[in-house]
PDB file of N, CA and C in Angstrom:
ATOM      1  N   UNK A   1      25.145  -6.764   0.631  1.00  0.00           N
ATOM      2  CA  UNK A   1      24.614  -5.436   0.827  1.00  0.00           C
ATOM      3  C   UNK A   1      25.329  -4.490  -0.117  1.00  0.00           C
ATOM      4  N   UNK A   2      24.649  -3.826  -0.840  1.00  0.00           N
ATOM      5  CA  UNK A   2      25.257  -2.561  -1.565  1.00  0.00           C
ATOM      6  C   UNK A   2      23.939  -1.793  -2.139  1.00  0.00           C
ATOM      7  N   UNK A   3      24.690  -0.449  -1.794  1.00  0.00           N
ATOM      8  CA  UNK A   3      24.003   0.553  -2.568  1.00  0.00           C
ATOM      9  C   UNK A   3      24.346   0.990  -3.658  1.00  0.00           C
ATOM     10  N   UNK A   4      24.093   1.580  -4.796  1.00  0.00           N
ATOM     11  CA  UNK A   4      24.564   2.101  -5.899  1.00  0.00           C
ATOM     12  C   UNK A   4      23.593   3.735  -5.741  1.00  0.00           C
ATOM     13  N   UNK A   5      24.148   4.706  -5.469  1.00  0.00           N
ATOM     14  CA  UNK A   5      23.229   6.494  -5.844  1.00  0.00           C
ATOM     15  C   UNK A   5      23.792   6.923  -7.164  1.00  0.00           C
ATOM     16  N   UNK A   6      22.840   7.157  -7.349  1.00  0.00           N
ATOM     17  CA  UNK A   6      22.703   7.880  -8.795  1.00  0.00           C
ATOM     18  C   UNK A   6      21.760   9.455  -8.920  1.00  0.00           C
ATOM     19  N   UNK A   7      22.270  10.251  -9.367  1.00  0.00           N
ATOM     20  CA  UNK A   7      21.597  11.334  -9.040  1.00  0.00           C
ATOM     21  C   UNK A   7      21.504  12.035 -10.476  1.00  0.00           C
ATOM     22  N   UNK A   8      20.196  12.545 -10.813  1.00  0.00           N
ATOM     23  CA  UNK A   8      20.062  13.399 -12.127  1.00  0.00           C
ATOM     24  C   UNK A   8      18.972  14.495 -11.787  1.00  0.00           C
ATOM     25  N   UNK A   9      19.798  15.915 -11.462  1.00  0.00           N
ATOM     26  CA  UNK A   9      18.631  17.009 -11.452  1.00  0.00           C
ATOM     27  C   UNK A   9      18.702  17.004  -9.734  1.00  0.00           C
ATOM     28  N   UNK A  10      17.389  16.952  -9.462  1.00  0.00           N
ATOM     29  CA  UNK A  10      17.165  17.064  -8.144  1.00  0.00           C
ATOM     30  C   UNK A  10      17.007  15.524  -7.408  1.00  0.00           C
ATOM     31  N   UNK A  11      16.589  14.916  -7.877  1.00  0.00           N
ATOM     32  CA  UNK A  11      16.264  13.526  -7.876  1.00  0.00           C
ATOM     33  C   UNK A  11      17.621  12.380  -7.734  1.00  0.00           C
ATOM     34  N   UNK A  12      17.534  11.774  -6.835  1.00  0.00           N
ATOM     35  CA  UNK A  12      18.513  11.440  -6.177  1.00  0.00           C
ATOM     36  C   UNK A  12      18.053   9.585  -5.768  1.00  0.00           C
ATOM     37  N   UNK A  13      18.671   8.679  -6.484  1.00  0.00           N
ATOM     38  CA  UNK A  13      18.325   6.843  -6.491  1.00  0.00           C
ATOM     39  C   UNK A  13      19.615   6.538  -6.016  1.00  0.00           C
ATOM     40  N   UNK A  14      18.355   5.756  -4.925  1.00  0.00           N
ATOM     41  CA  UNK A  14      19.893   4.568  -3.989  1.00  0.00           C
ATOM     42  C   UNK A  14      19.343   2.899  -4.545  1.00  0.00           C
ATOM     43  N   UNK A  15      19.699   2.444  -5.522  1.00  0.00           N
ATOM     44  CA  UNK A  15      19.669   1.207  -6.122  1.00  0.00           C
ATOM     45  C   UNK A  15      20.173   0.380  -4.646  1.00  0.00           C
ATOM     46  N   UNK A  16      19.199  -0.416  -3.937  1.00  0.00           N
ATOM     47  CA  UNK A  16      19.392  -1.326  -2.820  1.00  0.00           C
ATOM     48  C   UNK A  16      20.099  -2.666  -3.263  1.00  0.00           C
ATOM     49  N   UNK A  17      20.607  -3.852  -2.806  1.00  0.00           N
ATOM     50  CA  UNK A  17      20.648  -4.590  -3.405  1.00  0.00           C
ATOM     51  C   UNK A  17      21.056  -5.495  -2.144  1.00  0.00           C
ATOM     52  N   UNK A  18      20.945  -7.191  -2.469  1.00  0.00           N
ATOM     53  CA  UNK A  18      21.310  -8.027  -1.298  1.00  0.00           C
ATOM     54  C   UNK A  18      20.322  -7.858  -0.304  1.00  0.00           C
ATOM     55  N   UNK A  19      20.499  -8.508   0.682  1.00  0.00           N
ATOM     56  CA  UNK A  19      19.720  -8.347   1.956  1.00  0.00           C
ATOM     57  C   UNK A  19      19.817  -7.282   2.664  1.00  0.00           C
ATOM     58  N   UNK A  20      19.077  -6.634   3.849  1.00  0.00           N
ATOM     59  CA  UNK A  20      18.784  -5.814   4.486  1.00  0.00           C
ATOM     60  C   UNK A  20      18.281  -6.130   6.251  1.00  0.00           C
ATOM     61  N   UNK A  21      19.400  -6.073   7.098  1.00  0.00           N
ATOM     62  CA  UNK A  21      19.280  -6.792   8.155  1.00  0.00           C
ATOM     63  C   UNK A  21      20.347  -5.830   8.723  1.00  0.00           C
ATOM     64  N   UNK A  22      20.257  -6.245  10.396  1.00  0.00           N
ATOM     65  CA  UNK A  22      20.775  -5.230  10.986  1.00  0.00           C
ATOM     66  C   UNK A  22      22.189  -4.952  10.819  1.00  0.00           C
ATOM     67  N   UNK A  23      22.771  -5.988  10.230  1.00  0.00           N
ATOM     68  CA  UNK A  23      24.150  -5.771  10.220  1.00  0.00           C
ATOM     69  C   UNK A  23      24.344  -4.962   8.575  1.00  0.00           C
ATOM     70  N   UNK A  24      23.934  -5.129   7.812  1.00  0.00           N
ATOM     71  CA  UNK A  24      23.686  -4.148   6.304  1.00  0.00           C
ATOM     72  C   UNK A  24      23.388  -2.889   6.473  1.00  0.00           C
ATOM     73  N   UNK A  25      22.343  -3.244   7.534  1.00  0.00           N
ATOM     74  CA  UNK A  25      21.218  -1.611   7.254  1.00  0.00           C
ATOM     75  C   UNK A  25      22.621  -0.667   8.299  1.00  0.00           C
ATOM     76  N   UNK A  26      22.748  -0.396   8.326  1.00  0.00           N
ATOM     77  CA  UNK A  26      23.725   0.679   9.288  1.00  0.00           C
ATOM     78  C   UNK A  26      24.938   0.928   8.182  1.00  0.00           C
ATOM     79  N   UNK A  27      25.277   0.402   7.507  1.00  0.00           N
ATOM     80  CA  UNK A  27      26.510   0.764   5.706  1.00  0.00           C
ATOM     81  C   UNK A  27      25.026   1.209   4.959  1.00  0.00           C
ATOM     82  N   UNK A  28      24.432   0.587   4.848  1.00  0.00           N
ATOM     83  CA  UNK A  28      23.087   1.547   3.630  1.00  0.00           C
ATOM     84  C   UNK A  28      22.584   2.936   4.403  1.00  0.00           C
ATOM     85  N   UNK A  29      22.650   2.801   5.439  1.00  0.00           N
ATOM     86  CA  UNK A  29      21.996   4.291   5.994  1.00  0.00           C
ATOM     87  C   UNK A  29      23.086   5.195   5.990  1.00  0.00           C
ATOM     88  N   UNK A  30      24.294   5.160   6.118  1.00  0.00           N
ATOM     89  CA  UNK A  30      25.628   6.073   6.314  1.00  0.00           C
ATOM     90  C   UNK A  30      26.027   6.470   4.279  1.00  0.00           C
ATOM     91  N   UNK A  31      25.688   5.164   3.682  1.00  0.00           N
ATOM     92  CA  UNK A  31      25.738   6.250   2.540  1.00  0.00           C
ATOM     93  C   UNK A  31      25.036   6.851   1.787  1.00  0.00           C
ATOM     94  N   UNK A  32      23.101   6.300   2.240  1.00  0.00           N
ATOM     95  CA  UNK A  32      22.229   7.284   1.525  1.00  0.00           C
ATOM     96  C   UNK A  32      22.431   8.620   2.220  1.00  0.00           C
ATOM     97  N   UNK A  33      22.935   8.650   3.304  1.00  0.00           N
ATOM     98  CA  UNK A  33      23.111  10.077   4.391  1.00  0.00           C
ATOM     99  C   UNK A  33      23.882  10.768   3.970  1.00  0.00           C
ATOM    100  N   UNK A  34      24.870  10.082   3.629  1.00  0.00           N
ATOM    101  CA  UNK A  34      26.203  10.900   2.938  1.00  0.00           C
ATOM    102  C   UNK A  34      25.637  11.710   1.856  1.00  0.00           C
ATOM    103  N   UNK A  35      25.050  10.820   0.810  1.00  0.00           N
ATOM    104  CA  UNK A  35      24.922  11.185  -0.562  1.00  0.00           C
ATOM    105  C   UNK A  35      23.708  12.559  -0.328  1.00  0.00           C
ATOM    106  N   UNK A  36      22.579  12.363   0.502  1.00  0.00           N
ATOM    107  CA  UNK A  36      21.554  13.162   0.935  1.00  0.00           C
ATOM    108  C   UNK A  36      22.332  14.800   1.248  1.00  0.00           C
ATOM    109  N   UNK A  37      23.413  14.735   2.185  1.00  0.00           N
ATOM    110  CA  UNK A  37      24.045  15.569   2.270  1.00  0.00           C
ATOM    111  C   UNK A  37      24.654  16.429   1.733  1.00  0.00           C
ATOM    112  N   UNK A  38      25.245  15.067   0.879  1.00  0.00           N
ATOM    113  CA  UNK A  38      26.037  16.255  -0.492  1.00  0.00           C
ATOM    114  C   UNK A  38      25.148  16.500  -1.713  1.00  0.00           C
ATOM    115  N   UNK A  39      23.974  16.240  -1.451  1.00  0.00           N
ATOM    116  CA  UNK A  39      23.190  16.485  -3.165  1.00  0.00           C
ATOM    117  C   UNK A  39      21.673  17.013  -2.454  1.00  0.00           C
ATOM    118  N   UNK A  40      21.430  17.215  -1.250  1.00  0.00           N
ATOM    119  CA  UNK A  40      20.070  18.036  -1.319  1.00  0.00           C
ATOM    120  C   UNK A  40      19.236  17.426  -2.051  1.00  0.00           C
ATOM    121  N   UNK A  41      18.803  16.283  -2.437  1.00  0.00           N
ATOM    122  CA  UNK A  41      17.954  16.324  -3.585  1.00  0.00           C
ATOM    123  C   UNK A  41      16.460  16.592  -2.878  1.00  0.00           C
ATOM    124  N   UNK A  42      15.062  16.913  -4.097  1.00  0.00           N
ATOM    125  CA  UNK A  42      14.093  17.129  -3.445  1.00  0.00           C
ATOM    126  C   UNK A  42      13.308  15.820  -3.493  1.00  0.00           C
ATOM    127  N   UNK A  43      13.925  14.870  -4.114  1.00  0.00           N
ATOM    128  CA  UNK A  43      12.624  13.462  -4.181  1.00  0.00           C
ATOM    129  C   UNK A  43      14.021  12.507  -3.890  1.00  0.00           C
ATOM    130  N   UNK A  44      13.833  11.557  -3.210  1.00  0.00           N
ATOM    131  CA  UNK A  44      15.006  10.690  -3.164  1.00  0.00           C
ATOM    132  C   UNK A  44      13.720   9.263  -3.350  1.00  0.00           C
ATOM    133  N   UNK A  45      14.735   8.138  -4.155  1.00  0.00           N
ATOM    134  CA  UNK A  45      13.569   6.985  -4.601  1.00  0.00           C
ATOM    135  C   UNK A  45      15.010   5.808  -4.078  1.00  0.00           C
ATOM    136  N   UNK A  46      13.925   5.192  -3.549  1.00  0.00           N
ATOM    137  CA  UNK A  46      14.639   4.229  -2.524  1.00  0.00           C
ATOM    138  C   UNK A  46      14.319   2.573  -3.796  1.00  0.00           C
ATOM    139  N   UNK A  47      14.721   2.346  -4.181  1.00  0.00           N
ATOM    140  CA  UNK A  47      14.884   1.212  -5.538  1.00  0.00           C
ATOM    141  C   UNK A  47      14.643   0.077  -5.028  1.00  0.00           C
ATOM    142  N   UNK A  48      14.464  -0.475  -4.227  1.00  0.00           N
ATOM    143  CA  UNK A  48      14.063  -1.846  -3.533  1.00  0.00           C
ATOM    144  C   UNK A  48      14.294  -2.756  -4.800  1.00  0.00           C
ATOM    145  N   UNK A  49      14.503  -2.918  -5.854  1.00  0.00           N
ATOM    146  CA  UNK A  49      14.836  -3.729  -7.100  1.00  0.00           C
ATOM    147  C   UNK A  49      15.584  -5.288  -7.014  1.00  0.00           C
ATOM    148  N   UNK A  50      16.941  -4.905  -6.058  1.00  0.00           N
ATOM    149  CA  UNK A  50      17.665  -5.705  -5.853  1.00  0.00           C
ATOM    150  C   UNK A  50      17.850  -6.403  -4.648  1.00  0.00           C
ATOM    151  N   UNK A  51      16.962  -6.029  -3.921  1.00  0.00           N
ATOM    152  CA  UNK A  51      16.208  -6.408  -2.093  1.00  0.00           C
ATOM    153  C   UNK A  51      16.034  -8.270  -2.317  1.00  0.00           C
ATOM    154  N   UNK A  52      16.672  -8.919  -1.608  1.00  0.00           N
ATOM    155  CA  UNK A  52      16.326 -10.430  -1.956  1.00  0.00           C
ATOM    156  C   UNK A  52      15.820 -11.073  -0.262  1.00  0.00           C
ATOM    157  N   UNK A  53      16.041 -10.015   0.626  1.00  0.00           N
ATOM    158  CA  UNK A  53      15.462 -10.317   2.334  1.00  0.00           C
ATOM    159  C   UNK A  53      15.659  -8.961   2.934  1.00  0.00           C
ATOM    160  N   UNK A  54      14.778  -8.390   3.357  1.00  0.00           N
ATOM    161  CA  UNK A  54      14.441  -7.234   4.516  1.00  0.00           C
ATOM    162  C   UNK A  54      13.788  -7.735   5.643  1.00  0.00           C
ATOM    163  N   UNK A  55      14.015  -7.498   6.796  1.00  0.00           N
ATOM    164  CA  UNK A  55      13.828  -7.404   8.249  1.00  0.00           C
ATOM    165  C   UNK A  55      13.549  -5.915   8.921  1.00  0.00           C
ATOM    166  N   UNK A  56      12.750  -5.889   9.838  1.00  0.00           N
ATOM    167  CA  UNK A  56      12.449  -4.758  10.168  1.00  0.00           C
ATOM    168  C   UNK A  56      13.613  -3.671  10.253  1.00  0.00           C
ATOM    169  N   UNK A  57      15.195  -4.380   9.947  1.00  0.00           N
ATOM    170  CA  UNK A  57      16.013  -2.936   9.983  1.00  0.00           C
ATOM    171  C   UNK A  57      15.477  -2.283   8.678  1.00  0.00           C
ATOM    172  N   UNK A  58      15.284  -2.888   7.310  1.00  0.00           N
ATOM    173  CA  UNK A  58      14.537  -2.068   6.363  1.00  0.00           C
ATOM    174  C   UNK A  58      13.348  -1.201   6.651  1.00  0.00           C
ATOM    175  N   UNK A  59      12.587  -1.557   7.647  1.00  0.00           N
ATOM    176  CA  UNK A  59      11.778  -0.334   7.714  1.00  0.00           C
ATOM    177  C   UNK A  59      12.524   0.815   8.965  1.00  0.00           C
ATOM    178  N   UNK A  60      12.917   0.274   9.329  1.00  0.00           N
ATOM    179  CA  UNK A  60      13.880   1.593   9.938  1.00  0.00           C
ATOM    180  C   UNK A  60      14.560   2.701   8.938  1.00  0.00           C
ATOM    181  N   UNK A  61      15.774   1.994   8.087  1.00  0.00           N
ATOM    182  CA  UNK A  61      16.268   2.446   7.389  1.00  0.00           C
ATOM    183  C   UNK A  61      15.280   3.215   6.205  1.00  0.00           C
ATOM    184  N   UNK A  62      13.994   3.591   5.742  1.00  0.00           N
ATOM    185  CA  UNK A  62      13.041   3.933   5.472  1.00  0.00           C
ATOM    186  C   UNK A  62      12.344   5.031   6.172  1.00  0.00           C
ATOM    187  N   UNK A  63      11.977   4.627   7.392  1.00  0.00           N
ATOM    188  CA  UNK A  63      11.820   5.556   8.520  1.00  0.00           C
ATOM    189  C   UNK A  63      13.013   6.916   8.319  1.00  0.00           C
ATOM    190  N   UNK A  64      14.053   6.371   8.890  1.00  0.00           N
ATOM    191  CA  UNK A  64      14.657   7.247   9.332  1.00  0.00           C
ATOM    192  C   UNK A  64      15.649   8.419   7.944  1.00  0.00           C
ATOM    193  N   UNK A  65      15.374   7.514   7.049  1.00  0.00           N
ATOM    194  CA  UNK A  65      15.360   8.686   5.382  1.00  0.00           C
ATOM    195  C   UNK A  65      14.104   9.470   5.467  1.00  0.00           C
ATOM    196  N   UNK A  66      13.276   9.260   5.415  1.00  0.00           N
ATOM    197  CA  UNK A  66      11.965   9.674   5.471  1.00  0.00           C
ATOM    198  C   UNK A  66      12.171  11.292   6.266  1.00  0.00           C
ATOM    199  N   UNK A  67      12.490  10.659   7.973  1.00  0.00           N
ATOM    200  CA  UNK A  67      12.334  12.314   8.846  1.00  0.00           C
ATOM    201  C   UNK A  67      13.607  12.983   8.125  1.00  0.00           C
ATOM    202  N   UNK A  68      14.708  12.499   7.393  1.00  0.00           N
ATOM    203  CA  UNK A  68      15.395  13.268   6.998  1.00  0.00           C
ATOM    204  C   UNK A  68      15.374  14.219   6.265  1.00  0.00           C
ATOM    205  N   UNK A  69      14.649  13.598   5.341  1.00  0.00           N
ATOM    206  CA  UNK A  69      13.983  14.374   3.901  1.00  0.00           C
ATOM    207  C   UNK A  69      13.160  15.551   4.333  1.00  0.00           C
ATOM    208  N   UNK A  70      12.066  15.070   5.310  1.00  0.00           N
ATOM    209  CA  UNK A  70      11.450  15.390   6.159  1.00  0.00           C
ATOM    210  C   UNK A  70      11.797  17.130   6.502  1.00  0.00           C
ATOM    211  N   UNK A  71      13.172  17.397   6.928  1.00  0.00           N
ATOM    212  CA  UNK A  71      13.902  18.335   7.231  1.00  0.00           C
ATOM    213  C   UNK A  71      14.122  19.189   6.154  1.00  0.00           C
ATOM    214  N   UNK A  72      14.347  18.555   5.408  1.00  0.00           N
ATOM    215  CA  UNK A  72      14.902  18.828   3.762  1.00  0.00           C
ATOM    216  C   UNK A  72      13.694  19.833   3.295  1.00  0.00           C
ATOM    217  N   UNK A  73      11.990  19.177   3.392  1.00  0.00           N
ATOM    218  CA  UNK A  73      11.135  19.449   2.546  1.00  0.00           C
ATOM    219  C   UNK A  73      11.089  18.901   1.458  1.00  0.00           C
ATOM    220  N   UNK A  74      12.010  17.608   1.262  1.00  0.00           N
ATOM    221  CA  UNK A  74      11.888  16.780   0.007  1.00  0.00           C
ATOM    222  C   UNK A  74      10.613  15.546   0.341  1.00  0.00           C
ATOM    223  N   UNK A  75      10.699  14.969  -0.821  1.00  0.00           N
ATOM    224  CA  UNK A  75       9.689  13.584  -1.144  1.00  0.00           C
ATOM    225  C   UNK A  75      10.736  12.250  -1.040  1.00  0.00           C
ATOM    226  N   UNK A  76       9.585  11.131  -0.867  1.00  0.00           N
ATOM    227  CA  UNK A  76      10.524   9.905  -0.653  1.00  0.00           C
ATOM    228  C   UNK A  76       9.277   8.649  -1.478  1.00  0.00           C
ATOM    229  N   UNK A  77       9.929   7.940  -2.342  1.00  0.00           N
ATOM    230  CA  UNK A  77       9.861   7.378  -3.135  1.00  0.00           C
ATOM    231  C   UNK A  77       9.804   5.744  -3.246  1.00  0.00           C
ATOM    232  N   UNK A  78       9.283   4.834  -3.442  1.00  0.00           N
ATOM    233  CA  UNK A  78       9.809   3.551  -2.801  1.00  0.00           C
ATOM    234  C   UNK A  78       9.598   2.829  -4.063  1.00  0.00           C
ATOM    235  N   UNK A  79      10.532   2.055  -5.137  1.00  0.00           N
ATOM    236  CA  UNK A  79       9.950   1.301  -6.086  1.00  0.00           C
ATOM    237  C   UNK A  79      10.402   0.424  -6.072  1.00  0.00           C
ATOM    238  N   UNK A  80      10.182  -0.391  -7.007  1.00  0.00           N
ATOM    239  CA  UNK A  80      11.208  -2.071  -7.265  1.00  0.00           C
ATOM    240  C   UNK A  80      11.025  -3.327  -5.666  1.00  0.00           C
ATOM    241  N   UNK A  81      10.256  -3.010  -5.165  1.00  0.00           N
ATOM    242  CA  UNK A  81      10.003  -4.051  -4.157  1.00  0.00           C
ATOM    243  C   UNK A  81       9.236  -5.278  -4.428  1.00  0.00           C
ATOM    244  N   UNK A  82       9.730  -6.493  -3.922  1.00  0.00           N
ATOM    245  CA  UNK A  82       8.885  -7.611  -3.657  1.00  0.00           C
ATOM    246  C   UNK A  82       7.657  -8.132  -3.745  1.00  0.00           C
ATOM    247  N   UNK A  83       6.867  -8.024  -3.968  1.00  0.00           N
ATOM    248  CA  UNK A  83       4.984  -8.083  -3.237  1.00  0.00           C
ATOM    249  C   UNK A  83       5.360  -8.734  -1.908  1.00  0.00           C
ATOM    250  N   UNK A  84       6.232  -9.400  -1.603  1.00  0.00           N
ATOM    251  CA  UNK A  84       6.116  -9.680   0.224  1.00  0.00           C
ATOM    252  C   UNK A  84       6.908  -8.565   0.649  1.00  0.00           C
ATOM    253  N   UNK A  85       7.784  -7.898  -0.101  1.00  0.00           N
ATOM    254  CA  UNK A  85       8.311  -6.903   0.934  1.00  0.00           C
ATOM    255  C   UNK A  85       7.463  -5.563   1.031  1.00  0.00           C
ATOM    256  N   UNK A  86       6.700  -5.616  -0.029  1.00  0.00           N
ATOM    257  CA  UNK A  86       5.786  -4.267  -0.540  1.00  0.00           C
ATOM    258  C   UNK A  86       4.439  -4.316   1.032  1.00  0.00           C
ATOM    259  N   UNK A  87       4.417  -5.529   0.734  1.00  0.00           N
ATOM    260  CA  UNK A  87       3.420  -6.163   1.852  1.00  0.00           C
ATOM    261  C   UNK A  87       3.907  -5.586   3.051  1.00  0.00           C
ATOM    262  N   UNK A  88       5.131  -5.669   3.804  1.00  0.00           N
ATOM    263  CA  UNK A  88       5.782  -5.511   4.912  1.00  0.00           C
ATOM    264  C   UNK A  88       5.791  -4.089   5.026  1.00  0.00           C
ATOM    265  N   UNK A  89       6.060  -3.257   4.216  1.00  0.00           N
ATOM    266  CA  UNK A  89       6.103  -1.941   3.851  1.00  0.00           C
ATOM    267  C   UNK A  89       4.570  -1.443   4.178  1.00  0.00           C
ATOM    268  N   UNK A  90       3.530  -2.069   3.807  1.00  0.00           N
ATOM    269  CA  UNK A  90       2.287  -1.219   3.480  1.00  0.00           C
ATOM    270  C   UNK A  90       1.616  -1.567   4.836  1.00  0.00           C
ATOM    271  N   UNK A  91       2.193  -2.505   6.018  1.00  0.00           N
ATOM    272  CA  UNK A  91       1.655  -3.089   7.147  1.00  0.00           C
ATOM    273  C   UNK A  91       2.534  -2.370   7.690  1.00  0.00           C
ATOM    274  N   UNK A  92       3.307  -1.867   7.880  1.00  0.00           N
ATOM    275  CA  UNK A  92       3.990  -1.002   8.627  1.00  0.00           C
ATOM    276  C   UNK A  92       3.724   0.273   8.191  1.00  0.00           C
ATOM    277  N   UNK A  93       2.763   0.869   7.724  1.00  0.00           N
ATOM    278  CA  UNK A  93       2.597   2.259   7.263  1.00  0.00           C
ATOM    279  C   UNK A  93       3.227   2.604   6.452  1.00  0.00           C
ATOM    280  N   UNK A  94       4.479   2.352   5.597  1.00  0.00           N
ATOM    281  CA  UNK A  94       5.043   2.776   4.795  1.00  0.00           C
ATOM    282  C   UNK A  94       4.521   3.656   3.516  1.00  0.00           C
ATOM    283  N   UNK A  95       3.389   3.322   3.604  1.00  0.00           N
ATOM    284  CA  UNK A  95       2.282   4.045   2.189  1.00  0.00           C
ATOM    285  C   UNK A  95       2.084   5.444   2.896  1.00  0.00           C
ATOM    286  N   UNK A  96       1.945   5.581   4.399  1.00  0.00           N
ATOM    287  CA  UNK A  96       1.205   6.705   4.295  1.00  0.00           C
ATOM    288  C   UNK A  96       2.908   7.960   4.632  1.00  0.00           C
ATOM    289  N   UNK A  97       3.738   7.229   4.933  1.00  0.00           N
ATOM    290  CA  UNK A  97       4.984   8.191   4.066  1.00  0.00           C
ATOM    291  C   UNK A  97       5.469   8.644   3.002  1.00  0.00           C
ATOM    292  N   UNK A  98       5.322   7.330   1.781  1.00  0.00           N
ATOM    293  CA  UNK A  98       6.285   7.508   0.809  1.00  0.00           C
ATOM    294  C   UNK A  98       5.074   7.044   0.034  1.00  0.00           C
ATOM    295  N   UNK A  99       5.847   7.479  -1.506  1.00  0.00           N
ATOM    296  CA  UNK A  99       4.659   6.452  -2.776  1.00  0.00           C
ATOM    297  C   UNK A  99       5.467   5.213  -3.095  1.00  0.00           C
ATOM    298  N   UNK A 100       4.755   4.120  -3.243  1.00  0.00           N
ATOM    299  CA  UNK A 100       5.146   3.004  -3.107  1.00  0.00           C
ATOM    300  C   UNK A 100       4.434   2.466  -4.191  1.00  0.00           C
ATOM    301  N   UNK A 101       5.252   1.915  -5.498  1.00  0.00           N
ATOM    302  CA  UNK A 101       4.648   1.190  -6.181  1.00  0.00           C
ATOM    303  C   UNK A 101       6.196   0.447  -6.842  1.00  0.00           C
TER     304      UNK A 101
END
């Protein structure tokens, strides 16, 4: 599990990487939160790039960036995914939150 944030402008990337399961997703949610906190950004893009297994804690961890942003008035972003995880994403509604390609 690791995140890498990178931030330029308003725009704010959490490079995912490793698996995503309940014991991961709770360290990936505490530091996109962190970083969300200290940088306001208005689009945050969630990098799915380096994702090699997600379990429904990934759509949590998705979810619950989402109402954050949500608060914010920012956008949420989803790229670099799987076609099976993109799949998992677009069956769980994930499209009609974020842009997903």
């Amino acid at each position: 599990m690791a995140v890498e944030i990178t931030v330029k402008g308003e725009v704010m990337t959490a490079l995912l990487s490793g698996e995503i399961d309940h014991h991961s997703a709770a360290g990936m949610r505490e530091k996109i939160d962190s970083a969300i906190d200290s940088n306001m950004p208005s689009l945050l893009v969630l990098d799915f790039g380096g994702v090699s297994f997600m379990d429904s804690s990934g759509i949590g961890l998705v979810m619950g960036r989402y109402r954050t942003l949500q608060k914010l008035g920012a956008n949420l972003h989803i790229t670099g995914a799987s076609p099976q995880i993109e799949k998992v994403m677009k069956l769980a509604g994930m499209n009609r939150l974020a842009t997903i390609n």
